[in-house]
Protein backbone atom coordinates (compact mmCIF):
# COMPACT_ATOMS: atom_id res chain seq x y z
CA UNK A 1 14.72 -69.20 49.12
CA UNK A 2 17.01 -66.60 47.61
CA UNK A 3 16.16 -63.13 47.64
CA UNK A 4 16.81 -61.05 44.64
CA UNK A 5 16.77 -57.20 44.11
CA UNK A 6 14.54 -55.91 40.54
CA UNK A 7 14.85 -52.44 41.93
CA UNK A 8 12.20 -49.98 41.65
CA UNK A 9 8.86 -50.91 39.23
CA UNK A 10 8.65 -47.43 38.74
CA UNK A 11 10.29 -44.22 38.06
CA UNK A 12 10.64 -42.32 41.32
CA UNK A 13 9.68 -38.34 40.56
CA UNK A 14 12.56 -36.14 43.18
CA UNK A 15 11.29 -32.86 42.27
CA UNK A 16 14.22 -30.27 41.49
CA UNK A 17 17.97 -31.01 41.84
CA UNK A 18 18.88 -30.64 45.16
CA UNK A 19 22.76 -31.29 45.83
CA UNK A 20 22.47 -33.04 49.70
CA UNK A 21 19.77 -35.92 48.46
CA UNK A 22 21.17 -39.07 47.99
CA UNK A 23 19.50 -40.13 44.55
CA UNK A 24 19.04 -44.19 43.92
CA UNK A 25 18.69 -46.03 40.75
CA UNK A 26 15.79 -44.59 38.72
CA UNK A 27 15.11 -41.64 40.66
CA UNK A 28 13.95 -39.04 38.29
CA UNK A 29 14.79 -34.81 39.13
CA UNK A 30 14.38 -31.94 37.08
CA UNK A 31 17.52 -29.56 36.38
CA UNK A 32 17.50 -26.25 34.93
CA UNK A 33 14.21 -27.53 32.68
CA UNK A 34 15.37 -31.03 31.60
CA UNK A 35 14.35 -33.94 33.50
CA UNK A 36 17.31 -36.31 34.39
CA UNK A 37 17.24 -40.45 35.62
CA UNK A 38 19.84 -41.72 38.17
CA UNK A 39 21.72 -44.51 37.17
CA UNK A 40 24.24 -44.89 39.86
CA UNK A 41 24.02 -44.15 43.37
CA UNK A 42 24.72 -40.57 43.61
CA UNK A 43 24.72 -38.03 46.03
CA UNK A 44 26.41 -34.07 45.10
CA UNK A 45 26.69 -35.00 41.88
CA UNK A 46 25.07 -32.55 39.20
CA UNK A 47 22.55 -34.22 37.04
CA UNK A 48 24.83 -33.80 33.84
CA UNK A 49 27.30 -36.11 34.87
CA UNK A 50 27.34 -38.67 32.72
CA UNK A 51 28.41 -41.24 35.11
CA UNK A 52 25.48 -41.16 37.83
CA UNK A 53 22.41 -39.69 35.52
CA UNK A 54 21.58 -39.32 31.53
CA UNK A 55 18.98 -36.78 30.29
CA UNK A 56 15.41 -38.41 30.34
CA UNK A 57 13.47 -35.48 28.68
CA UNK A 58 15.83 -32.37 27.38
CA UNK A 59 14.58 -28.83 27.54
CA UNK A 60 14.01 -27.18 24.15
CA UNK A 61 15.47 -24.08 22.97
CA UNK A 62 14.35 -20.35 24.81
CA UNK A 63 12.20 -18.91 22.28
CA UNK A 64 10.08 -15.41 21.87
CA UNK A 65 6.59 -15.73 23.66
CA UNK A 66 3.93 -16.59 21.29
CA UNK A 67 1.21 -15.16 22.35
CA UNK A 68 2.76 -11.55 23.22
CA UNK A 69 3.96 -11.71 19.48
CA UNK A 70 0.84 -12.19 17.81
CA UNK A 71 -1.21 -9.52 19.11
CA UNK A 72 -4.22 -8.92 16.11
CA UNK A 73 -5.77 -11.21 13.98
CA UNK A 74 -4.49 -11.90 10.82
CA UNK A 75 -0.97 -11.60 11.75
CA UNK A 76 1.80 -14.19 10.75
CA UNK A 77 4.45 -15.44 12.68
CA UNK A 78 7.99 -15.69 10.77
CA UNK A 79 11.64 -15.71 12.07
CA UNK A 80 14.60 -12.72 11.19
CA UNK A 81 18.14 -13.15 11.80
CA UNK A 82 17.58 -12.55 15.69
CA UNK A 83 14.66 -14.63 16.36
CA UNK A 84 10.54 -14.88 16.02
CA UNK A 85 8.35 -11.87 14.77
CA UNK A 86 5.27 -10.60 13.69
CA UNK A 87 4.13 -9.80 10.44
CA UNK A 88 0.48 -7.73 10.89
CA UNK A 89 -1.92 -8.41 8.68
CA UNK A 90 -1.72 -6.91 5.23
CA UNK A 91 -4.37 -4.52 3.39
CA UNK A 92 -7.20 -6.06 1.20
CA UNK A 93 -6.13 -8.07 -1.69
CA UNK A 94 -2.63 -7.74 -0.82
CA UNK A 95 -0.61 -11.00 -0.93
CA UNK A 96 2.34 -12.44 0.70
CA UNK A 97 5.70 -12.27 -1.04
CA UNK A 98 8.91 -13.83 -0.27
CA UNK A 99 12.27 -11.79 -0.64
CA UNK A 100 14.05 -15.20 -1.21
CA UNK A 101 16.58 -16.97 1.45
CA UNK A 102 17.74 -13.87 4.02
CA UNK A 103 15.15 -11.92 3.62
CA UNK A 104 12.25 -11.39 5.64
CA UNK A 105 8.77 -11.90 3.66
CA UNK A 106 6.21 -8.80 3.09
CA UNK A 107 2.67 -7.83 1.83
CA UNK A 108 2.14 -6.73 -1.99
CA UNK A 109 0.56 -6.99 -4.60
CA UNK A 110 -0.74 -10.28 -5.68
CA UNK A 111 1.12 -10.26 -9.54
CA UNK A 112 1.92 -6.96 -11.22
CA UNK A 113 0.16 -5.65 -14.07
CA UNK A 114 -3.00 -6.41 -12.62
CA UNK A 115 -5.92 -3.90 -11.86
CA UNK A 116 -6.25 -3.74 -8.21
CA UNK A 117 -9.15 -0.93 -8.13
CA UNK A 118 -10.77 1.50 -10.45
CA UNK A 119 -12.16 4.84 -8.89
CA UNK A 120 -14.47 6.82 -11.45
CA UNK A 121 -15.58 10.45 -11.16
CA UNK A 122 -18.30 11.93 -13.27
CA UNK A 123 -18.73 15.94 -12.95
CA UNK A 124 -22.10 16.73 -15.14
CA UNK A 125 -22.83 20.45 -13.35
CA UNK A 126 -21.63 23.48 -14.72
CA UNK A 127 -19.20 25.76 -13.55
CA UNK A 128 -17.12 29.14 -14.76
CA UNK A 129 -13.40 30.86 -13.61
CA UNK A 130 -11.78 34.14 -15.29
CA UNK A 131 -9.11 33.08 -17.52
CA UNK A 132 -5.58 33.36 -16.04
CA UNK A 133 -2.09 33.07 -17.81
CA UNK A 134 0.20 31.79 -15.56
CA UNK A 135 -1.88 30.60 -12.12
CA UNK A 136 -3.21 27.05 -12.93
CA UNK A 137 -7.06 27.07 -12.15
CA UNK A 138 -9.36 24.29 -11.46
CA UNK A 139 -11.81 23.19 -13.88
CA UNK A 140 -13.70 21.44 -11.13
CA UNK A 141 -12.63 17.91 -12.39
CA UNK A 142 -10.61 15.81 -10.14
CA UNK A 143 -10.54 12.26 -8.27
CA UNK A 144 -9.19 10.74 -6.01
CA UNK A 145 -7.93 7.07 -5.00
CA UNK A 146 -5.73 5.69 -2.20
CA UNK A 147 -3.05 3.27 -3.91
CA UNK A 148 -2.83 0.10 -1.52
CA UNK A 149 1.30 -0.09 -2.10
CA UNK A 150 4.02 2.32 -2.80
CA UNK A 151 5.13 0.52 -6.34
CA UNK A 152 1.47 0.93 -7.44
CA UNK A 153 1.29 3.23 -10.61
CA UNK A 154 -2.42 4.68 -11.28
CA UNK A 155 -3.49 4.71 -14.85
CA UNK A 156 -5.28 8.53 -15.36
CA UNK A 157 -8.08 8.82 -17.96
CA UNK A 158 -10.01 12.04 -18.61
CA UNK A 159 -12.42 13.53 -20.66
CA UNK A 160 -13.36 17.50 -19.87
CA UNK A 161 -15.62 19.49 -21.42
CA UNK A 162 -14.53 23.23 -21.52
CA UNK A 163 -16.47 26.23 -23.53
CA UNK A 164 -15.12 29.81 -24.39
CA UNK A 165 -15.82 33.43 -25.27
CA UNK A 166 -15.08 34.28 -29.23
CA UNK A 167 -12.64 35.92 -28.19
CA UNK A 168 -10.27 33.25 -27.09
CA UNK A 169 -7.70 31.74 -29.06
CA UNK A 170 -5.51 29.35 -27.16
CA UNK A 171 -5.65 27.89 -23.89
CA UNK A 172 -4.11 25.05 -22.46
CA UNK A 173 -4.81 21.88 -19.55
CA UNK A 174 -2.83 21.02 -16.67
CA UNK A 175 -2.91 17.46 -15.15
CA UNK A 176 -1.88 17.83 -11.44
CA UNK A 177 -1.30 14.99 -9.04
CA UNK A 178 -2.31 16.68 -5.23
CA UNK A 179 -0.09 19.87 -5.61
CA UNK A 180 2.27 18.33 -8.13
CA UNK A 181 2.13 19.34 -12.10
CA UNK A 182 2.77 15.92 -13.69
CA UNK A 183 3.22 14.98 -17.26
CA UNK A 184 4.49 18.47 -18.97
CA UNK A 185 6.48 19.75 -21.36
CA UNK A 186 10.22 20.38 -20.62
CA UNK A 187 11.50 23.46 -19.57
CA UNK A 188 12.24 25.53 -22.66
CA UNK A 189 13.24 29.37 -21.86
CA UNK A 190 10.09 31.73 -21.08
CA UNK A 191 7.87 29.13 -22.89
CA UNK A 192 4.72 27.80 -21.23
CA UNK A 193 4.94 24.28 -19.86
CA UNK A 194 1.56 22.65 -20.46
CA UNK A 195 -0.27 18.94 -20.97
CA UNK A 196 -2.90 19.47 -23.53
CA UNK A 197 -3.63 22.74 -25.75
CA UNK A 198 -6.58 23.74 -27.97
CA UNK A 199 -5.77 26.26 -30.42
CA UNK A 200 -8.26 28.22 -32.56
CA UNK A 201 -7.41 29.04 -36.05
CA UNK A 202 -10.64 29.25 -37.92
CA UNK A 203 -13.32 32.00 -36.83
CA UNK A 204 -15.91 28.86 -36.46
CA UNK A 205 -13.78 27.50 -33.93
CA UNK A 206 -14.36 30.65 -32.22
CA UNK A 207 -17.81 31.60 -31.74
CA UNK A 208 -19.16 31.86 -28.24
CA UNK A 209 -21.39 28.42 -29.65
CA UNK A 210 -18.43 26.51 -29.42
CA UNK A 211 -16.49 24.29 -26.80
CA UNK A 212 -13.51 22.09 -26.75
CA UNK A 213 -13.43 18.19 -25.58
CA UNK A 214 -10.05 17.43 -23.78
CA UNK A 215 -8.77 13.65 -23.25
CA UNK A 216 -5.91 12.18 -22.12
CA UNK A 217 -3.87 9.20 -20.71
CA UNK A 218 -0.81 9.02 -18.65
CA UNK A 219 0.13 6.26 -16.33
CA UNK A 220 1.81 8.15 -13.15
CA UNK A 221 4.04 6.69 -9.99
CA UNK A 222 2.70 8.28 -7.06
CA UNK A 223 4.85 6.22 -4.70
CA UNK A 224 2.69 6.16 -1.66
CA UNK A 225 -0.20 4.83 0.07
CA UNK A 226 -1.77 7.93 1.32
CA UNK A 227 -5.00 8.91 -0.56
CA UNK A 228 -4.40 10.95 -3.88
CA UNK A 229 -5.90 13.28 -5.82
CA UNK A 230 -5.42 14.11 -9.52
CA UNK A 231 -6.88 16.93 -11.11
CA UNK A 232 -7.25 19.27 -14.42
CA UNK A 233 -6.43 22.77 -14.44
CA UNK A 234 -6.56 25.58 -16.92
CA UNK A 235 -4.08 28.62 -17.82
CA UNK A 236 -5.36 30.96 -21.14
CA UNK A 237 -2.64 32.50 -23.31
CA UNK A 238 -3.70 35.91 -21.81
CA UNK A 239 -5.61 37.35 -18.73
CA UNK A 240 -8.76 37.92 -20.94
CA UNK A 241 -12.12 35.94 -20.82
CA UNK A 242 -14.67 33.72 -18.93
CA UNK A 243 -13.91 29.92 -19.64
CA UNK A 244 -16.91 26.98 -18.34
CA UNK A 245 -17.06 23.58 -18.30
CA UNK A 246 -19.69 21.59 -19.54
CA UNK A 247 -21.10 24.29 -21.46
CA UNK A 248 -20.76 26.72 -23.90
CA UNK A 249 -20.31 30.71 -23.31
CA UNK A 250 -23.31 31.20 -25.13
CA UNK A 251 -25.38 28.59 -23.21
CA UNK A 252 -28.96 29.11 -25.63
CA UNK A 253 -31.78 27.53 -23.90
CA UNK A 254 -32.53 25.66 -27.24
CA UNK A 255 -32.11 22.14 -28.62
CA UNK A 256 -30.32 22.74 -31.52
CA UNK A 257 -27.45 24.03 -30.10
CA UNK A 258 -25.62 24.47 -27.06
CA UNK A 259 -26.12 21.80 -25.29
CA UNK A 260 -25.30 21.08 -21.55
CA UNK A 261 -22.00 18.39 -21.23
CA UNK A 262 -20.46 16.10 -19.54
CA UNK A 263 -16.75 15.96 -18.20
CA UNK A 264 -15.07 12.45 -16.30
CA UNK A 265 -11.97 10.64 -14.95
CA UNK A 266 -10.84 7.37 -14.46
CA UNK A 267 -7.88 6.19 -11.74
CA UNK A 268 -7.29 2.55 -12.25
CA UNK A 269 -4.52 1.24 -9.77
CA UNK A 270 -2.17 -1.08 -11.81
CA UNK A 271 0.01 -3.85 -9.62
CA UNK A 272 3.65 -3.71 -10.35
């Protein structure tokens, strides 16, 4: 009977590429990370010649280690011009936004015009300063608020309470952001730059009885994430006086007049 040669039933595994083995028919080697079958005879022939092997499994492309990457949880994995990178995880109610094609995606603000947080302060004690006429002094009223992105603006609402001697006539209200005077007049000679003003014209308006209720709005730009503080001062057209808030001068323990008041602010963070 005649004998006939099928070849090998299986694939023959040759371990790494090694130039002095003699590789048969559908012996398998690995070089540089692909995995290659014979298909001639071959011996000293590199497993990318065409003639004696063809690629059986081909390596994939070098990329960045996963896993040294992504460090923390909550990050996200995303690719630059130069390769993989990581993207740590954003602040609380932050969303992710796309800069379009070339450009590498971020954290913000989910939508603008929305109110990402509202802080509140209430001041309801009492306190007094000597009036001043050109060194801004506080009132006592302030809050504070840490915007969660630098295109935040923070919507400031106020209402303050401030009493004064009879002897006062004009005064005026500073809104500060940290050290910063914001929302002033402009610069006009030797005049006073100011926010708000009371001015007293009638003696009634003058009595040591009386007090003055301040509010305001202004919707400020900050620019940063770092916590914030906004504030109202005081100046007084003149060096002269004792000023209070939440009270009047006169302060009568009686309830019919002079009562005791309070003074607040509102920060609302608004998503651009």
């Amino acid at each position: 009977m005649a004998t006939v040669n099928i070849g090998s039933l299986k694939f023959n595994w040759k371990g790494a590429y090694n130039g002095s083995t003699a590789y048969a028919i559908d012996d398998v080697t690995e070089y540089n990370g692909s995995s290659y079958i014979c298909i001639l005879a071959s011996t000293g022939n590199l497993p990318t010649n065409t003639t004696y092997f063809q690629p059986m499994a081909t390596k994939g492309t070098d990329g960045t280690d996963l896993t040294s990457t992504l460090t923390t949880q909550g990050d996200i994995l995303y690719r630059d011009a130069s390769g993989l990178q990581r993207l740590g995880a954003g602040t609380n109610g932050q969303a992710l936004i796309t800069g379009g094609a070339g450009a590498n995606p971020s954290w913000g603000n989910a939508g603008g015009g929305k109110i990402l947080q509202v802080v509140q302060s209430v001041k309801s004690d009492t306190a007094s300063w000597s009036a001043h006429a050109t060194t801004r002094v506080a009132t006592g009223l302030s809050a504070s608020i840490t915007p969660s992105a630098t295109s935040s603006k923070i919507l400031i609402q106020y209402m303050c309470n401030i009493g004064y001697e009879n002897s006062n006539s004009q005064f005026f209200i500073h809104l500060f952001r940290d050290s910063t005077e914001i929302n002033q007049g402009d610069s006009a000679s030797n005049r006073k730059q100011a926010h708000n003003i009371w001015g007293g014209g009638f003696n009634a308006n003058m009595e040591e009885y009386m007090s003055h209720t301040f509010s305001g709005v202004f919707l400020d730009s900050p620019s940063t994430t770092s916590a914030t503080t906004y504030s109202i001062k005081h100046t007084d057209a003149t060096t002269t006086g004792t000023y209070y808030i939440n009270r009047t001068h006169r302060d009568n323990n009686g309830n019919g007049y002079d009562p005791r008041f309070v003074s607040n602010m509102i920060l609302m963070e608004v998503g651009v």
